[in-house]
N, C-alpha and C. Protein backbone atom coordinates (compact mmCIF):
# COMPACT_ATOMS: atom_id res chain seq x y z
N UNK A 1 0.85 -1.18 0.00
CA UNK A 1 0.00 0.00 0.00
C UNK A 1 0.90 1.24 0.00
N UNK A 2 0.37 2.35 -1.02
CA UNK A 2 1.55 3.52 -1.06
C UNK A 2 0.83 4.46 -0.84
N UNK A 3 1.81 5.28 -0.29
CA UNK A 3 1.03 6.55 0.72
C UNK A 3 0.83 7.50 -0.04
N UNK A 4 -0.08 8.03 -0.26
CA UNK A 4 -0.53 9.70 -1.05
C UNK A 4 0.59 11.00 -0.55
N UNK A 5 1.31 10.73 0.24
CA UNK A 5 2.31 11.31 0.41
C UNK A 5 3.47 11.53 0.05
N UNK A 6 4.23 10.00 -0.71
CA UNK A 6 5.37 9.90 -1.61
C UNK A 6 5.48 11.17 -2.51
N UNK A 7 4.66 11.39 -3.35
CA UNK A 7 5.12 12.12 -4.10
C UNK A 7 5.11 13.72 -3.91
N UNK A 8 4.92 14.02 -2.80
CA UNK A 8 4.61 15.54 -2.20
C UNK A 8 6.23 15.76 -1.99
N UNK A 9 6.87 16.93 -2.44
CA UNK A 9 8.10 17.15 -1.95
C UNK A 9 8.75 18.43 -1.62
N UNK A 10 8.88 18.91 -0.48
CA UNK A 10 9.04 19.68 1.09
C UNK A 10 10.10 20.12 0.17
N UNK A 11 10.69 21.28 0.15
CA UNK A 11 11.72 21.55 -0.06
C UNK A 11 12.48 22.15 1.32
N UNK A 12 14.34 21.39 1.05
CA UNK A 12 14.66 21.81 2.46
C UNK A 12 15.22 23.03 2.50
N UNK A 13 15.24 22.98 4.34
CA UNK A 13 15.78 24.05 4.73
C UNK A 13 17.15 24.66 4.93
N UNK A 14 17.64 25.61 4.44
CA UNK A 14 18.64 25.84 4.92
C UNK A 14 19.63 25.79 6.00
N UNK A 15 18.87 26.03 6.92
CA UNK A 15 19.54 25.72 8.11
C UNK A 15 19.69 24.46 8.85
N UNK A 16 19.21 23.38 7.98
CA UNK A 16 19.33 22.01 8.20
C UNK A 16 20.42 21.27 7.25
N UNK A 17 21.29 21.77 6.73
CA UNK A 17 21.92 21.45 5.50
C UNK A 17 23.57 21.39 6.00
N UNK A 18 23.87 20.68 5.22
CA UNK A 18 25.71 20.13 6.00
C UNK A 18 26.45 21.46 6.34
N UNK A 19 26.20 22.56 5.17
CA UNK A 19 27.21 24.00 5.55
C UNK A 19 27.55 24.42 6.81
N UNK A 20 28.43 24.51 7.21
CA UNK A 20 28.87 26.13 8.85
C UNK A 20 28.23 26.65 8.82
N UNK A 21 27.03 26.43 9.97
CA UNK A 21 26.39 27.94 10.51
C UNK A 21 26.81 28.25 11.81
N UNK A 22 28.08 27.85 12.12
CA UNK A 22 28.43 28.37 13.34
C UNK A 22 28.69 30.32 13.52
N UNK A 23 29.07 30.92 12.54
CA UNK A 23 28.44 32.64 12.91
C UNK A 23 26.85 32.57 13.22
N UNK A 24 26.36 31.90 11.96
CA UNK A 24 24.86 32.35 12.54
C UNK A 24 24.08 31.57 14.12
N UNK A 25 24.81 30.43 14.03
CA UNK A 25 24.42 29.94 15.46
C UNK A 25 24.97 30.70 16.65
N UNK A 26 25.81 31.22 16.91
CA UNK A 26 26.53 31.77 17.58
C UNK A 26 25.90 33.41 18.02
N UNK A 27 25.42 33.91 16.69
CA UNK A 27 24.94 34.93 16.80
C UNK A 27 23.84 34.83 17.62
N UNK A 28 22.68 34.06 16.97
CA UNK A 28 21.57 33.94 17.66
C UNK A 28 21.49 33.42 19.41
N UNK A 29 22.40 32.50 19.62
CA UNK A 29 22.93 32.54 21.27
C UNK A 29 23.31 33.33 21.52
N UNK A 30 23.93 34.18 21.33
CA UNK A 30 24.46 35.85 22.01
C UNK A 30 23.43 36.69 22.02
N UNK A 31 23.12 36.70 21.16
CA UNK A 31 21.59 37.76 21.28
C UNK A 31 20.61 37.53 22.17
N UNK A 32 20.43 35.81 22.10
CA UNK A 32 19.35 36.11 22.89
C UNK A 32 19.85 35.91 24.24
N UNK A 33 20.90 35.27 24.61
CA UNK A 33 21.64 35.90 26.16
C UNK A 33 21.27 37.44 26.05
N UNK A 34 21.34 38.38 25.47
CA UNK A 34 21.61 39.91 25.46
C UNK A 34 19.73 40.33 25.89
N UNK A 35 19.48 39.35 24.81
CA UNK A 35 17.84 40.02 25.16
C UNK A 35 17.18 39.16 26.84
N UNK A 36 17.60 37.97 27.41
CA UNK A 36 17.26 37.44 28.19
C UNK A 36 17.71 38.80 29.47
N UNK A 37 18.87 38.93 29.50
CA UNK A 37 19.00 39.96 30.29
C UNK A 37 18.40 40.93 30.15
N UNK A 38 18.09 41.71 29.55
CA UNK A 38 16.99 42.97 29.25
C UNK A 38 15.85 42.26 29.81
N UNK A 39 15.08 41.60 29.46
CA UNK A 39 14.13 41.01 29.91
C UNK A 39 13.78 40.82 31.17
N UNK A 40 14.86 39.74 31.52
CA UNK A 40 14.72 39.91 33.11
C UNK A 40 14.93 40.80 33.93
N UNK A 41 15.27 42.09 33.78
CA UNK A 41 15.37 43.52 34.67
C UNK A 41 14.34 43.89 34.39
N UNK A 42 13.63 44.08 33.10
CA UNK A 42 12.15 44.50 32.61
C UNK A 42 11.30 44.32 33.53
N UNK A 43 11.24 42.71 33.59
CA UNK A 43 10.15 42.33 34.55
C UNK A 43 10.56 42.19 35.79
N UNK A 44 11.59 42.27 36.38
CA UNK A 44 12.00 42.71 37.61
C UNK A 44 11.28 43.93 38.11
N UNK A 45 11.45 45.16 37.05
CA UNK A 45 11.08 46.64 37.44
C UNK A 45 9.43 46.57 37.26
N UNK A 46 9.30 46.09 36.23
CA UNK A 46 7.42 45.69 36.11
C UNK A 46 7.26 45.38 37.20
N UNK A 47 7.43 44.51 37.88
CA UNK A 47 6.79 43.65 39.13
C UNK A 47 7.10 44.22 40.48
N UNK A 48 7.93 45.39 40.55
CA UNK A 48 8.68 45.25 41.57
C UNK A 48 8.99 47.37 41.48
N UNK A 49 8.04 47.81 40.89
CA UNK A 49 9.11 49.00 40.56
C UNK A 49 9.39 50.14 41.90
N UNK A 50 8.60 49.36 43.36
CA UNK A 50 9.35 50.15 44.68
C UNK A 50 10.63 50.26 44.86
N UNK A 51 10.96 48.66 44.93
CA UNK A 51 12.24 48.40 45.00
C UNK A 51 13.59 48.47 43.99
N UNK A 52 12.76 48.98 42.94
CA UNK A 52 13.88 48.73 41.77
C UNK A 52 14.37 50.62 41.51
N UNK A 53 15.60 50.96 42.36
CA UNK A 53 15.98 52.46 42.19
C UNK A 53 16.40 52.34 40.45
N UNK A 54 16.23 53.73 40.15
CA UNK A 54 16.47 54.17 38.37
C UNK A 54 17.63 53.91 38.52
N UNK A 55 19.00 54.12 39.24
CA UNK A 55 20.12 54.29 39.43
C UNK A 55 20.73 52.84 39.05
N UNK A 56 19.93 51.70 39.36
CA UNK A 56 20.50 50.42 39.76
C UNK A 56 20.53 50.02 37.51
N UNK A 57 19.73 50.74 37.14
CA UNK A 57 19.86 49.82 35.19
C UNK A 57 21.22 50.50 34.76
N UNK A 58 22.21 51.56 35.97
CA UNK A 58 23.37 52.07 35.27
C UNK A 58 24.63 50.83 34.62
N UNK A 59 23.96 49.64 35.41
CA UNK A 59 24.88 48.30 35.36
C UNK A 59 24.79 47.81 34.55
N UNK A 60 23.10 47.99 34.07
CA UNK A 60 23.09 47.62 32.48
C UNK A 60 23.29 47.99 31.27
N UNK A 61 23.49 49.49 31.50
CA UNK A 61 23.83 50.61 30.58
C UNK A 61 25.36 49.97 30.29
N UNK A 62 26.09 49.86 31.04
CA UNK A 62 27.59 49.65 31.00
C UNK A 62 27.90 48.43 30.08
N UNK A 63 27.13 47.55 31.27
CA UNK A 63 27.13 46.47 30.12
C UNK A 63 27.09 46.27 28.70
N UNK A 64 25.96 46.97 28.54
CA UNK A 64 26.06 46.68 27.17
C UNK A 64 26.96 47.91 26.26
N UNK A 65 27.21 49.06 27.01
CA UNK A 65 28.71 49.17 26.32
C UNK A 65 29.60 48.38 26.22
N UNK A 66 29.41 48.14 27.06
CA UNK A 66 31.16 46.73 27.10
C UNK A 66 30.79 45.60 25.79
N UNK A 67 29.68 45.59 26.14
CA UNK A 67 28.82 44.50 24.67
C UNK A 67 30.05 45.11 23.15
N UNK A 68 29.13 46.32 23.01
CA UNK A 68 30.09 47.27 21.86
C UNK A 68 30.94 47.39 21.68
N UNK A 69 31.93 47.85 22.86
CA UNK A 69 33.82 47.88 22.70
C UNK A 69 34.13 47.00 22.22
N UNK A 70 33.46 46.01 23.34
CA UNK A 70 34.25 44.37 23.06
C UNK A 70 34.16 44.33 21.46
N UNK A 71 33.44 43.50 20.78
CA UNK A 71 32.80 43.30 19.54
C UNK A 71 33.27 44.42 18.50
N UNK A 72 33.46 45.96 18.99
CA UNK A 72 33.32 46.56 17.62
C UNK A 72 35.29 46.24 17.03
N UNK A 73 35.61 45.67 18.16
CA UNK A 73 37.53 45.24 17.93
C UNK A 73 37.73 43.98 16.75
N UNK A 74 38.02 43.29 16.25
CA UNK A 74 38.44 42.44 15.24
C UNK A 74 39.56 41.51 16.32
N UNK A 75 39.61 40.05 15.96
CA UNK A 75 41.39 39.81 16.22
C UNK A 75 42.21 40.11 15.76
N UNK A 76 41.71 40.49 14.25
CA UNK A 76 42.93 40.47 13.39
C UNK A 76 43.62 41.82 13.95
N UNK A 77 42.71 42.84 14.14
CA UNK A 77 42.99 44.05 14.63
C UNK A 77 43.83 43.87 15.84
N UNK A 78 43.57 42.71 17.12
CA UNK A 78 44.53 43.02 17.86
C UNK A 78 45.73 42.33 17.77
N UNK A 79 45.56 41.44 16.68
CA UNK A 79 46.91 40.20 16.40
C UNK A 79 47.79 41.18 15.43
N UNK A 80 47.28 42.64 15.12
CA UNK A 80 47.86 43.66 13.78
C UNK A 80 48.18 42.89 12.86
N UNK A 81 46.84 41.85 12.45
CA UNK A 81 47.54 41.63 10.93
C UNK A 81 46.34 41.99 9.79
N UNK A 82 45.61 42.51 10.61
CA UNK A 82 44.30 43.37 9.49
C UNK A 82 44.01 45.16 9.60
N UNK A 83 45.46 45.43 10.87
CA UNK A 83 44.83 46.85 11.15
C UNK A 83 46.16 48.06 10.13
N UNK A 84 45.66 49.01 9.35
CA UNK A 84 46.32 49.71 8.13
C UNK A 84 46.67 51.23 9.09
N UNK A 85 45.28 51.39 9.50
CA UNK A 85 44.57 52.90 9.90
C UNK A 85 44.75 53.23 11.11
N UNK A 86 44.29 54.52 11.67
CA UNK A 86 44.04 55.14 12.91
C UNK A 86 45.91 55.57 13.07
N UNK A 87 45.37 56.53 14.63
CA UNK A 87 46.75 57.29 15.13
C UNK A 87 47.52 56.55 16.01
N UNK A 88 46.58 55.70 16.79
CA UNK A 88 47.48 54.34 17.50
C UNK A 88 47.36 53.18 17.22
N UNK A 89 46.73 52.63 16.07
CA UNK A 89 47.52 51.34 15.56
C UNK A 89 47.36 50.28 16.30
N UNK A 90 47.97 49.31 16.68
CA UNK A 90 47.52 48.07 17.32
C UNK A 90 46.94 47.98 19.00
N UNK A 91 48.23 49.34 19.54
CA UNK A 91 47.94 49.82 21.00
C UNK A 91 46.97 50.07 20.91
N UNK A 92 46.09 51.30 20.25
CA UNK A 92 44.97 51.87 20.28
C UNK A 92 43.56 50.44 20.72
N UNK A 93 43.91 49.69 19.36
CA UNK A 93 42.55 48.24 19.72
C UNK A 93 42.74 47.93 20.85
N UNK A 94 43.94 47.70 21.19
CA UNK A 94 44.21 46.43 22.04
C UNK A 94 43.83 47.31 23.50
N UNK A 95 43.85 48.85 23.87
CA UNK A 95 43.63 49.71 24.61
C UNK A 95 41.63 49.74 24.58
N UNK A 96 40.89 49.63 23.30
CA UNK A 96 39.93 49.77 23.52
C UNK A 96 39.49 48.70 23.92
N UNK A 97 39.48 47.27 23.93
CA UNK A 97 39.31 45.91 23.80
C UNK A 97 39.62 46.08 25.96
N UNK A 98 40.48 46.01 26.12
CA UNK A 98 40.89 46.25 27.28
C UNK A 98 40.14 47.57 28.29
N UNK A 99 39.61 48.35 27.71
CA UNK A 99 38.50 49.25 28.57
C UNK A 99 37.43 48.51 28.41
N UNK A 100 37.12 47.90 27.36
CA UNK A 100 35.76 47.28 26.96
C UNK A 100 35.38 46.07 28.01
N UNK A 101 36.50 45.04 28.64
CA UNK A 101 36.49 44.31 29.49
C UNK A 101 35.90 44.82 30.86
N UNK A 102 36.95 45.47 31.27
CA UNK A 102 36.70 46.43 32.44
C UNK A 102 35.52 46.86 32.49
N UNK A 103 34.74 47.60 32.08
CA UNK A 103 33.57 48.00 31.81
C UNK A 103 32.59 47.19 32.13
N UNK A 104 32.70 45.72 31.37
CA UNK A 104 32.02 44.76 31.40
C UNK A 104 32.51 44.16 32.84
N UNK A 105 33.27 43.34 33.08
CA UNK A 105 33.43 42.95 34.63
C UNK A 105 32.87 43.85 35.65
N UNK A 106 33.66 45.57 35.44
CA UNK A 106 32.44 46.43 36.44
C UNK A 106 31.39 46.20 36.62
N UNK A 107 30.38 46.21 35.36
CA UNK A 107 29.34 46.07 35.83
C UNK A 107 28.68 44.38 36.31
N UNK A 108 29.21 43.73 35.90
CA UNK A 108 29.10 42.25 37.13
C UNK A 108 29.06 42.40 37.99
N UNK A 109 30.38 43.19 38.36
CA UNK A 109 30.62 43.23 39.65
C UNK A 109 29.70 44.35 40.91
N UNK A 110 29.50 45.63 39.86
CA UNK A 110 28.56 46.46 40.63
C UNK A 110 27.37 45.57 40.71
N UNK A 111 27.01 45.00 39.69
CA UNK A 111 25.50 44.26 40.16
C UNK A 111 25.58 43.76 41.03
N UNK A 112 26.82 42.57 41.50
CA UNK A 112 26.54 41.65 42.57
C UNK A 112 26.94 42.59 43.87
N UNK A 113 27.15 43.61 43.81
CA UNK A 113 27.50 43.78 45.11
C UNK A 113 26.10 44.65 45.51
N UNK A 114 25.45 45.59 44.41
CA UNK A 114 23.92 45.75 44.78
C UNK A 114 22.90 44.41 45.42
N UNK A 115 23.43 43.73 44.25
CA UNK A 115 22.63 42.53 44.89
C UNK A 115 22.63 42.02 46.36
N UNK A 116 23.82 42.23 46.83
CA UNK A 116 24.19 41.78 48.07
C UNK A 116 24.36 42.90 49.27
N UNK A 117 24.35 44.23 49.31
CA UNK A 117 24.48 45.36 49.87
C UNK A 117 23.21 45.62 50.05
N UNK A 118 22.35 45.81 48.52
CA UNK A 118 20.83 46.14 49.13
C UNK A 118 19.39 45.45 49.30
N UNK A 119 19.97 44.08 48.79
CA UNK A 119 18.88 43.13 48.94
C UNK A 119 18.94 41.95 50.05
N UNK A 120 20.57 41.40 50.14
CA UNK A 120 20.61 40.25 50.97
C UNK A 120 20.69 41.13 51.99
N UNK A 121 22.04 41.71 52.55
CA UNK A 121 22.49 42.25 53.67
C UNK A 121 21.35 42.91 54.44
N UNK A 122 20.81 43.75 53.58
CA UNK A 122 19.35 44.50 54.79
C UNK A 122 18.13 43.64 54.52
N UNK A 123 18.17 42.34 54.29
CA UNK A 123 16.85 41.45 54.31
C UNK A 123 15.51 41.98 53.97
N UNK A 124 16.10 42.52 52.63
CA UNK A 124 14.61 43.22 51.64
C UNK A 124 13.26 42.52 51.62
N UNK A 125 12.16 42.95 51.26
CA UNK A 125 10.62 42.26 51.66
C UNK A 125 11.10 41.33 50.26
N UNK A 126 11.74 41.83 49.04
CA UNK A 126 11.86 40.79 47.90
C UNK A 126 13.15 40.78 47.31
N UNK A 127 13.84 39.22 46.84
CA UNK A 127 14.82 39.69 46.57
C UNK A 127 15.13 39.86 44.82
N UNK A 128 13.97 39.79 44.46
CA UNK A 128 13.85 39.39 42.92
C UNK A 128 14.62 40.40 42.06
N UNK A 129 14.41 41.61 42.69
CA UNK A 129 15.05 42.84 41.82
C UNK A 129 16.71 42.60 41.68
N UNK A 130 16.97 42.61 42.86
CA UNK A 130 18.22 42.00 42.86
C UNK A 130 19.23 41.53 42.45
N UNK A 131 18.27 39.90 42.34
CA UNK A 131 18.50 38.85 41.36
C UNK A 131 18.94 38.71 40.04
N UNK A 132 17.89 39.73 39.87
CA UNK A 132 17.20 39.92 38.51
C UNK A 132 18.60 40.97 37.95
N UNK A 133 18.62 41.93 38.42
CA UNK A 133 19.73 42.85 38.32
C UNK A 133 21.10 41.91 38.09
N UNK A 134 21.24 41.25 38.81
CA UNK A 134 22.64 40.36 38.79
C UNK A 134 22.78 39.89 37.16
N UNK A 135 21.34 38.99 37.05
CA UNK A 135 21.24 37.89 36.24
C UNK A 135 21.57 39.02 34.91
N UNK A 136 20.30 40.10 34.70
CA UNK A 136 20.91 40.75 33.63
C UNK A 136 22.43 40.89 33.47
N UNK A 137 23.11 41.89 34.40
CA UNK A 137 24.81 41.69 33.65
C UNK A 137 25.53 40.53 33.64
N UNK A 138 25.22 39.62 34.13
CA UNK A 138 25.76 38.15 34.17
C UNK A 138 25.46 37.72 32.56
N UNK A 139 24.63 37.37 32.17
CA UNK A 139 23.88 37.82 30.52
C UNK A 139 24.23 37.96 29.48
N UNK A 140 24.40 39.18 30.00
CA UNK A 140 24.98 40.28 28.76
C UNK A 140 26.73 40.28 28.72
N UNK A 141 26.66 39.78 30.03
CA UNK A 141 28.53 39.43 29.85
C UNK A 141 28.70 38.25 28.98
N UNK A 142 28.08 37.19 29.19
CA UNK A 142 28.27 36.03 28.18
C UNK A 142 27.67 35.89 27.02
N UNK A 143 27.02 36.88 26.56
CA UNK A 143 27.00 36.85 25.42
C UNK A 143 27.73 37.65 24.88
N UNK A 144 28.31 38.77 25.22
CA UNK A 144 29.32 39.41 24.55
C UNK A 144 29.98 38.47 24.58
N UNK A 145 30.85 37.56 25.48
CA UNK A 145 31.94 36.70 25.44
C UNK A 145 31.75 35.72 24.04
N UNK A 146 30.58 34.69 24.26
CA UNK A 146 29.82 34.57 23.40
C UNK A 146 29.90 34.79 21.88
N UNK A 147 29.65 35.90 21.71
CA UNK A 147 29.47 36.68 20.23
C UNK A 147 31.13 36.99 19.89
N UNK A 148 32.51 37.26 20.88
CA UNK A 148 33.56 37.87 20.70
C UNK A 148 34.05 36.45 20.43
N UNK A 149 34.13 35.27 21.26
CA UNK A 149 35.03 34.24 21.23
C UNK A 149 34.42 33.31 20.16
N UNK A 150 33.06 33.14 20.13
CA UNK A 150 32.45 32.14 19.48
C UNK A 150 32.41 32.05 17.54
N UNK A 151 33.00 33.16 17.19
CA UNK A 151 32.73 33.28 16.31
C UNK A 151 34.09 33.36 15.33
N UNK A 152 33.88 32.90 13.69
CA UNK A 152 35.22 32.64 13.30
C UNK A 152 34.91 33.92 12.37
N UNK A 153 36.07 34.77 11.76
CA UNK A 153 36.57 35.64 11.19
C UNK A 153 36.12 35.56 9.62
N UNK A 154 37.26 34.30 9.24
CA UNK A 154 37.15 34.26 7.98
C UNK A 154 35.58 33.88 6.96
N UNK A 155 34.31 33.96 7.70
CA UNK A 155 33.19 33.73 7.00
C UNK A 155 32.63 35.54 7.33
N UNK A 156 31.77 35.67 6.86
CA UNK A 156 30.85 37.17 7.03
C UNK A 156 29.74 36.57 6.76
């Protein structure tokens, strides 16, 4: 018995097909680390917006500068074997790449210590904001990492 189905034919998908999609896989895990963090401060401040001071999303602001520095650098740029241009030359990347870190660890680090200064230590009615605060730059740090390490050069 033959199925009325044999001869129907699906055409495939791209993204199921033997080629490297490791940029595009890679991408889409970084992003949505990037958007999971946004998210979860969102609804942190939705749910919560007594406890959630304006002052405390400066961690996320940072962050996702650090997102930018990091990323807008090349390797090749800091290995100088793709950089021509600019007034400092390999120092210059390797100087922005290196604020871009900093930036990013800061704000980890300011989160967790909000987290722990104004939520654990004075035994807040909730600690979700907090949390939530942490989890965002925690996030957004690994997906920059993520998007900077995970990804190979020679494809676009």
């Amino acid at each position: 018995m033959t199925s009325c189905l044999e001869n129907v034919q699906i055409p495939t998908c791209m993204w199921f097909e033997g080629v490297e999609k490791r940029n595009a896989l890679v991408s889409i895990l970084a992003s949505t680390l990037f958007f999971a963090g946004w998210w979860i401060i969102i609804d942190a401040h939705a749910k919560y917006p007594a406890e959630m001071v304006t002052a405390y999303h400066v961690c996320g602001v940072f962050g996702t500068l650090s997102l930018f520095m990091v990323n807008s650098v090349s390797n090749a740029q800091i290995r100088g074997d793709d950089y021509n241009g600019g007034r400092l030359g390999v120092r210059g990347a390797r100087s922005w790449l290196f604020v871009g870190f900093v930036i990013g660890f800061a704000a980890v680090i300011a989160a967790c210590w909000i987290l722990f200064a104004d939520f654990v230590a004075l035994s807040a009615q909730h600690y979700w904001p907090g949390i939530g605060l942490f989890l965002q730059n925690v996030f957004i740090f690994l997906g920059s990492m993520t998007f900077k390490f995970g990804r190979t050069e020679d494809q676009y």
